[in-house]
Protein backbone atom coordinates (compact mmCIF):
# COMPACT_ATOMS: atom_id res chain seq x y z
CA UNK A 1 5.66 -14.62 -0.43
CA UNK A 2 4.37 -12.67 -3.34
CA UNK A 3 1.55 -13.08 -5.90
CA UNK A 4 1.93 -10.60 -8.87
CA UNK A 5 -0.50 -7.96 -9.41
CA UNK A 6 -2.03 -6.97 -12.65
CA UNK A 7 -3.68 -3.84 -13.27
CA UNK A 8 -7.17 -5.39 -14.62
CA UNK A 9 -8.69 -3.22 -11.57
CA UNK A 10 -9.08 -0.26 -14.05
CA UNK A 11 -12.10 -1.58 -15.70
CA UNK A 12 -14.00 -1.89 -12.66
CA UNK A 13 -15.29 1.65 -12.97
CA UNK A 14 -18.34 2.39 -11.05
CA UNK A 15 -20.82 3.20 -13.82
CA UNK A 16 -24.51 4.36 -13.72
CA UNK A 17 -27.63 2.55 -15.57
CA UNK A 18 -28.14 4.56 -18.78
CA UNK A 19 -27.21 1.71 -20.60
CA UNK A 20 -28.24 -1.92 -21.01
CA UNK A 21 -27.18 -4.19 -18.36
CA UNK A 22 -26.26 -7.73 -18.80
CA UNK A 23 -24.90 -9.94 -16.01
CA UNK A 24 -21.54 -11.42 -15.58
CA UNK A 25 -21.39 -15.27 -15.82
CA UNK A 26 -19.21 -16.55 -13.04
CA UNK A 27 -16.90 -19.16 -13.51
CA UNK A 28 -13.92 -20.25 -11.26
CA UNK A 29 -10.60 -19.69 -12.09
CA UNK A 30 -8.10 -20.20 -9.10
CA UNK A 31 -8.37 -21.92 -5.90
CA UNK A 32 -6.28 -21.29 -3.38
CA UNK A 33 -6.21 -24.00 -0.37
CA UNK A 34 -6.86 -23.60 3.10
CA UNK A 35 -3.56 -23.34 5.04
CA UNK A 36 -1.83 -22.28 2.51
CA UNK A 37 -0.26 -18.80 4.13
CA UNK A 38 -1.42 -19.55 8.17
CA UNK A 39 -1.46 -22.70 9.38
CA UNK A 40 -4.38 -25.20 9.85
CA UNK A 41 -5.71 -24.39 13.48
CA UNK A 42 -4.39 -21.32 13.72
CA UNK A 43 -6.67 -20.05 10.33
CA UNK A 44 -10.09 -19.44 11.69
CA UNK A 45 -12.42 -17.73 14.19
CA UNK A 46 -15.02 -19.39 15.98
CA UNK A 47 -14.71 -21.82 13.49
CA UNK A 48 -15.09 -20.25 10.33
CA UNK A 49 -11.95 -20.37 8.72
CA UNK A 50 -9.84 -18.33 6.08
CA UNK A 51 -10.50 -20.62 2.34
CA UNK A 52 -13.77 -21.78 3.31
CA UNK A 53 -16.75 -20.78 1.50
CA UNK A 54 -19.76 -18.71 1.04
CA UNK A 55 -22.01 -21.56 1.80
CA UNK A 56 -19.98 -23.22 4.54
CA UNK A 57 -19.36 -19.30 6.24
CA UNK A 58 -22.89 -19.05 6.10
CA UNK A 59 -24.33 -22.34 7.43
CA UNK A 60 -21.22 -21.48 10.53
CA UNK A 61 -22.91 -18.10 10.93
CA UNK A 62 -26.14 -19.24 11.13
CA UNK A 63 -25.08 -22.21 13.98
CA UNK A 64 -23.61 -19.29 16.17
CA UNK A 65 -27.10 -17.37 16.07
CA UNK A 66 -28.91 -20.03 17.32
CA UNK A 67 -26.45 -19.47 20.25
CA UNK A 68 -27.15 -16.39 21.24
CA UNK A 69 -30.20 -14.67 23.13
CA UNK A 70 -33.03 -14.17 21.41
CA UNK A 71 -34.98 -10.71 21.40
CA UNK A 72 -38.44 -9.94 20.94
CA UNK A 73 -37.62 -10.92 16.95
CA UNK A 74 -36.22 -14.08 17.83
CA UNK A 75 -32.57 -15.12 16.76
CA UNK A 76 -30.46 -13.14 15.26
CA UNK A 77 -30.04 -13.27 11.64
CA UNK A 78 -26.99 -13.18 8.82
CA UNK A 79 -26.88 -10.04 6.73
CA UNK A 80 -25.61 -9.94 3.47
CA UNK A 81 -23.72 -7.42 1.70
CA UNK A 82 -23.47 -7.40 -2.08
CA UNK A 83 -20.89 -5.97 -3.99
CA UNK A 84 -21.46 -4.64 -7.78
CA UNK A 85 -19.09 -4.01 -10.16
CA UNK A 86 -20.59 -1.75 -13.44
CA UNK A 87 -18.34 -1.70 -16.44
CA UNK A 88 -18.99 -0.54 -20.10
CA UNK A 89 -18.07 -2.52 -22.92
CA UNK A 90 -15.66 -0.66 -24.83
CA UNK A 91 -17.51 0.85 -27.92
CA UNK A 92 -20.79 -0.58 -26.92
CA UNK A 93 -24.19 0.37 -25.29
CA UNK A 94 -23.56 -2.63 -23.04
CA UNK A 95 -23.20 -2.25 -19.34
CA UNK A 96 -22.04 -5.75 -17.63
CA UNK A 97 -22.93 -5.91 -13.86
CA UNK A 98 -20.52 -8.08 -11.73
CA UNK A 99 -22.39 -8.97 -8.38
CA UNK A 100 -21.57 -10.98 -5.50
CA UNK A 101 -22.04 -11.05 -2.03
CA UNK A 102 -19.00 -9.95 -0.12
CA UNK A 103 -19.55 -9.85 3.13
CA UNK A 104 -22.04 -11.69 5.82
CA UNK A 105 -22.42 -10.28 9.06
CA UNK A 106 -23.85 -11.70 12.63
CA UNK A 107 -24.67 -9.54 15.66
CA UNK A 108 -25.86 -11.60 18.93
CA UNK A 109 -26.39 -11.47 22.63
CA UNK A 110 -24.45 -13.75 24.86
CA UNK A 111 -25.86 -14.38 28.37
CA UNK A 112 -23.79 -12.47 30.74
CA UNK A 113 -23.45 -13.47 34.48
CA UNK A 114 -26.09 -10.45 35.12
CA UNK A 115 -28.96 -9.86 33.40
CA UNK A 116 -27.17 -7.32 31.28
CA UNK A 117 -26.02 -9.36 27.90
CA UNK A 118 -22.57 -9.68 25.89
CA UNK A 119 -23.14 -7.74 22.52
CA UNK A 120 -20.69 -9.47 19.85
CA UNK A 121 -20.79 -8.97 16.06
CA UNK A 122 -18.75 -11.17 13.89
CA UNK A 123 -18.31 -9.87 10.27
CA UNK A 124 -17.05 -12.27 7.18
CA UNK A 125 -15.21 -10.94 4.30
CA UNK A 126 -15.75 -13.27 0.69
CA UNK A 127 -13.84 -12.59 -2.57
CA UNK A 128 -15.52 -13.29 -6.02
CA UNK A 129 -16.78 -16.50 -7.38
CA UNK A 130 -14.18 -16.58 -9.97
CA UNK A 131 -11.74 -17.27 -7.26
CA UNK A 132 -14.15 -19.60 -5.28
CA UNK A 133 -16.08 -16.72 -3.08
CA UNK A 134 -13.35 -17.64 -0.24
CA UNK A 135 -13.02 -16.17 3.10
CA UNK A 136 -10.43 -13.58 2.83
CA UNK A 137 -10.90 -12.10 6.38
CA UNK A 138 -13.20 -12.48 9.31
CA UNK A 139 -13.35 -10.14 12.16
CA UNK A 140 -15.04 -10.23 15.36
CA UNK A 141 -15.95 -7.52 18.19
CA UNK A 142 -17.06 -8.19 21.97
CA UNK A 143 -18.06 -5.78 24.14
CA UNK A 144 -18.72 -6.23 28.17
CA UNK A 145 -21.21 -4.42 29.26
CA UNK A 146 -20.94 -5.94 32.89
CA UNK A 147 -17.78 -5.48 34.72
CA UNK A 148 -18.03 -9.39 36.33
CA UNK A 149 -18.25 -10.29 32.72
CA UNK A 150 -14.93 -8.89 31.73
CA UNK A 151 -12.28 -11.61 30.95
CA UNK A 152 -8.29 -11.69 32.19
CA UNK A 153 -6.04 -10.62 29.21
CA UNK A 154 -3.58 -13.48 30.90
CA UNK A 155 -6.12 -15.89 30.43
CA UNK A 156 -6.87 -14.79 26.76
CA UNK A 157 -3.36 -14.94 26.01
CA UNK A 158 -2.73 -18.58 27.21
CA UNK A 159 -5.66 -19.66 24.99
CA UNK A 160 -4.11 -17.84 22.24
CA UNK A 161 -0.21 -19.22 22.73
CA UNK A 162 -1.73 -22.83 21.60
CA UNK A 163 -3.85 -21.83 19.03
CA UNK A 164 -1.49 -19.49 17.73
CA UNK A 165 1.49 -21.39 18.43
CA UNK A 166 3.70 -18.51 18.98
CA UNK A 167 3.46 -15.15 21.93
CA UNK A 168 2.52 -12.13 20.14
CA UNK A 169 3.60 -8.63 19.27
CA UNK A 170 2.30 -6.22 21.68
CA UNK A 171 1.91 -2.64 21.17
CA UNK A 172 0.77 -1.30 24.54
CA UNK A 173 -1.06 2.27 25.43
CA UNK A 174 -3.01 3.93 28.69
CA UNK A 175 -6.10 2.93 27.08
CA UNK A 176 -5.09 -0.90 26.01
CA UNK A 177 -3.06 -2.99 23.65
CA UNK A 178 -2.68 -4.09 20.04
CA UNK A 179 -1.56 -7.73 20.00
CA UNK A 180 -0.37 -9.58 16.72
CA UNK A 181 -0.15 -13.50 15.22
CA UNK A 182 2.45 -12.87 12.52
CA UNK A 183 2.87 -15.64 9.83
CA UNK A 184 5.13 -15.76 6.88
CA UNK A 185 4.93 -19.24 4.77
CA UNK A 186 2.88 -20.83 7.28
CA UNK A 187 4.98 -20.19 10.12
CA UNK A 188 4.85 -17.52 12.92
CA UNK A 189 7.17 -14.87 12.32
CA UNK A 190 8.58 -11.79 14.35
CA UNK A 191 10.84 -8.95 12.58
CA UNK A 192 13.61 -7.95 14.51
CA UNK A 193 12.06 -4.78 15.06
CA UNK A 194 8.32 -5.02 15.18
CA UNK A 195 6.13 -1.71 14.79
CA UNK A 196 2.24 -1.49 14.17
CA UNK A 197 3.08 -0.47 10.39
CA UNK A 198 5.57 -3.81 9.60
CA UNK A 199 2.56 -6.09 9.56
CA UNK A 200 -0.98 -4.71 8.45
CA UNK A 201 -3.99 -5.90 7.21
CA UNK A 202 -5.46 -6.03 4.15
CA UNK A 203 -9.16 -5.00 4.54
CA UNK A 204 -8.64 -1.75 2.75
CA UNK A 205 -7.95 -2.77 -0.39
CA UNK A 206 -11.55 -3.93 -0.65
CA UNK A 207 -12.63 -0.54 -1.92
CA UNK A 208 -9.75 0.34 -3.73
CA UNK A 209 -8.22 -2.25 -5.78
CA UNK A 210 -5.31 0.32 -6.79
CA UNK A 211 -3.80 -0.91 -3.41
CA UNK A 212 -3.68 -4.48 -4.00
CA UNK A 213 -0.06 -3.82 -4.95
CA UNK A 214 1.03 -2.58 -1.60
CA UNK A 215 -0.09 -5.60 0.48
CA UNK A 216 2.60 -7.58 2.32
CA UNK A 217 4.98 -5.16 0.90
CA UNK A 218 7.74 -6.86 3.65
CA UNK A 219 6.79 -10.91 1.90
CA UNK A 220 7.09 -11.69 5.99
CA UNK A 221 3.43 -10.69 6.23
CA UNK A 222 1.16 -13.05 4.64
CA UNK A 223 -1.13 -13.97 7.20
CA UNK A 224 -1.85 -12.35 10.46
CA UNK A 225 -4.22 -12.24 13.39
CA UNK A 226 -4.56 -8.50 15.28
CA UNK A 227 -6.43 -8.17 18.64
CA UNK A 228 -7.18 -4.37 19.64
CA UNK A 229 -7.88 -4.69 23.69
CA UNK A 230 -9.34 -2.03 25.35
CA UNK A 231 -8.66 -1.92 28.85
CA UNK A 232 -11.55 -2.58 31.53
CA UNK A 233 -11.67 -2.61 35.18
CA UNK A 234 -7.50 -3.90 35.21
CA UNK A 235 -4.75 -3.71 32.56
CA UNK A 236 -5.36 -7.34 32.69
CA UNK A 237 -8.96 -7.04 32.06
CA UNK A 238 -10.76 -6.48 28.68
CA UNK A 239 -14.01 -4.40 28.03
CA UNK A 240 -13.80 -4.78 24.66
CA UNK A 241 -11.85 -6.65 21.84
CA UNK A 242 -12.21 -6.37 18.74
CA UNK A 243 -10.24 -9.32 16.29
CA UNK A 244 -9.28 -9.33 12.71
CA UNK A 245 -7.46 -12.07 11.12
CA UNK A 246 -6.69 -11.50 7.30
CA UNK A 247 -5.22 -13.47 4.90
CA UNK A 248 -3.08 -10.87 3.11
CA UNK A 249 -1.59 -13.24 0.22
CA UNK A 250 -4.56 -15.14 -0.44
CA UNK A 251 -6.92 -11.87 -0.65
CA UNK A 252 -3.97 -10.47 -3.30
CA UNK A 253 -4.13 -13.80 -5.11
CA UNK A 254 -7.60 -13.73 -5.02
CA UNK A 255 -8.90 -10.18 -5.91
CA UNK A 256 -5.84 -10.57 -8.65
CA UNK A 257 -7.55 -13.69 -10.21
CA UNK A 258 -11.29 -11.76 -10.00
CA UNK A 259 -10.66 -8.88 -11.46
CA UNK A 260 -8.11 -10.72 -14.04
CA UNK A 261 -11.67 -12.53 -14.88
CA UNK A 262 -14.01 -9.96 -15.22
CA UNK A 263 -11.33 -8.17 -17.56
CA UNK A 264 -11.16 -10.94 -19.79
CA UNK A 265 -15.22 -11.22 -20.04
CA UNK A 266 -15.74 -7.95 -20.70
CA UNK A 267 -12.74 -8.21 -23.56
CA UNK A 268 -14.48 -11.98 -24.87
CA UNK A 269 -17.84 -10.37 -25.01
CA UNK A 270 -16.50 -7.52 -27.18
CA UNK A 271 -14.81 -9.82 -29.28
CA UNK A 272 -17.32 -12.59 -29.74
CA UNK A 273 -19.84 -9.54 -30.40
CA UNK A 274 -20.05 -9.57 -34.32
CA UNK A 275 -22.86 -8.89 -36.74
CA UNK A 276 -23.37 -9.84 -40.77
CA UNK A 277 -21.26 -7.93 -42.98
CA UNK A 278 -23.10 -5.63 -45.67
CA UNK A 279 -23.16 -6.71 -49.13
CA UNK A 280 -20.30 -5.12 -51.56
């Protein structure tokens, strides 16, 4: 599945502050449902799903800190990231600043079955408001520090086959194994001849919009979950995982729809901008 790309990305120059600043006035424009390119149940990690919101991601983040071990500071908390956009108004002193948060980010401690703890960070990626400040991504890293701790890949994988609803792609090494949930219009998908470069995500394209065009270049890839395993004590044992399901098609369709928006503020301010004509 496709969503067509429009070039709008080349007024989100990165400007400095010599001008004056006004800021952007966010207004929704698209909104693309939840299960729309993965299906329901298969579309979120530790409950935070892909099309849910800044609010709702954050209210989930904050629940799973309260599960964690506390330090000497008490629970963890959720970090935010903000992302702002600078761009000059053609022929005008104006600068318009385009800020959002993009990202929110938990790290906890999970009691171990030592005294030594489970670090895990879980990171949550948010397009703009104009397109409903949806999760576009979320990805999530464990790491064992306790060998008794370290979980059976078999076991991992039977969990998975349910949620997923289909066996994964695996793309073994000495060290561990890639695994990866393929979707294409809601449905698991396999290519006959499955690589690590036919289905990639998307996360990239954050920081340089010039590659929103390349996403999902196959249309089989619109949704996909990767697991990077890193083998512990066993090839069927995992020290560390690290998880990142993206949403390919609905980050394209989203980013597409932002920075359509901010183009056409930046071109309605210039046009609404208009002062009394002199006397003749």
């Amino acid at each position: 599945m496709r969503t067509q790309f429009t070039a709008a990305a080349a007024l989100l120059a990165m400007l400095g502050l010599a001008h004056a600043q006004q800021n952007i006035e966010w207004k929704q424009i698209i909104n693309v449902p939840k299960g729309e390119y993965i299906p329901r149940g298969s579309d979120d990690i530790l409950g935070i799903g892909l099309g849910d919101n800044y609010a709702d991601a954050k209210a989930k983040l904050q629940a799973l800190s309260a599960e964690g071990v506390p330090d000497a500071n008490g629970q963890a908390t959720v970090k935010e990231e903000r992302k702002v956009f600078r761009m000059g108004v053609p022929g005008a002193s104006t600068v318009v600043a385009a800020a959002f948060v993009s990202k929110l980010a938990l790290t906890r401690r999970m009691k171990g079955s030592t005294a030594s703890t489970t670090e895990e960070t879980i990171e949550v990626y948010l397009s703009a408001p104009s397109s409903g400040q949806q999760v576009i991504a979320v990805r999530r890293f464990i790491g064992y520090n306790a060998e008794s701790d370290q979980p059976r890949l078999s076991d991992i994988l039977s969990q998975l086959k349910t949620k997923m609803r289909s066996d994964p792609q695996a793309f073994p090494s000495s060290s561990g194994t890639v695994l990866r949930y393929q979707f294409d219009e809601a449905k698991p998908f396999i290519p006959a001849k499955p690589s690590p470069i036919t289905c990639q995500t998307s996360l990239h394209v954050l920081d340089d919009a010039n590659q929103l065009q390349n996403v999902n270049q196959s249309d089989k890839c619109d949704a996909l979950l990767e697991i990077t395993v890193n083998f512990g004590i066993s090839r069927d044992h995992a020290k560390s995982m690290t998880f990142t399901l993206n949403d390919n098609e609905r980050l394209k369709a989203n980013l597409t729809a932002d920075y359509r928006y901010v183009s056409a503020y930046v071109q309605d301010l210039q046009n609404s901008t208009r002062g009394a004509p002199p006397k003749l």
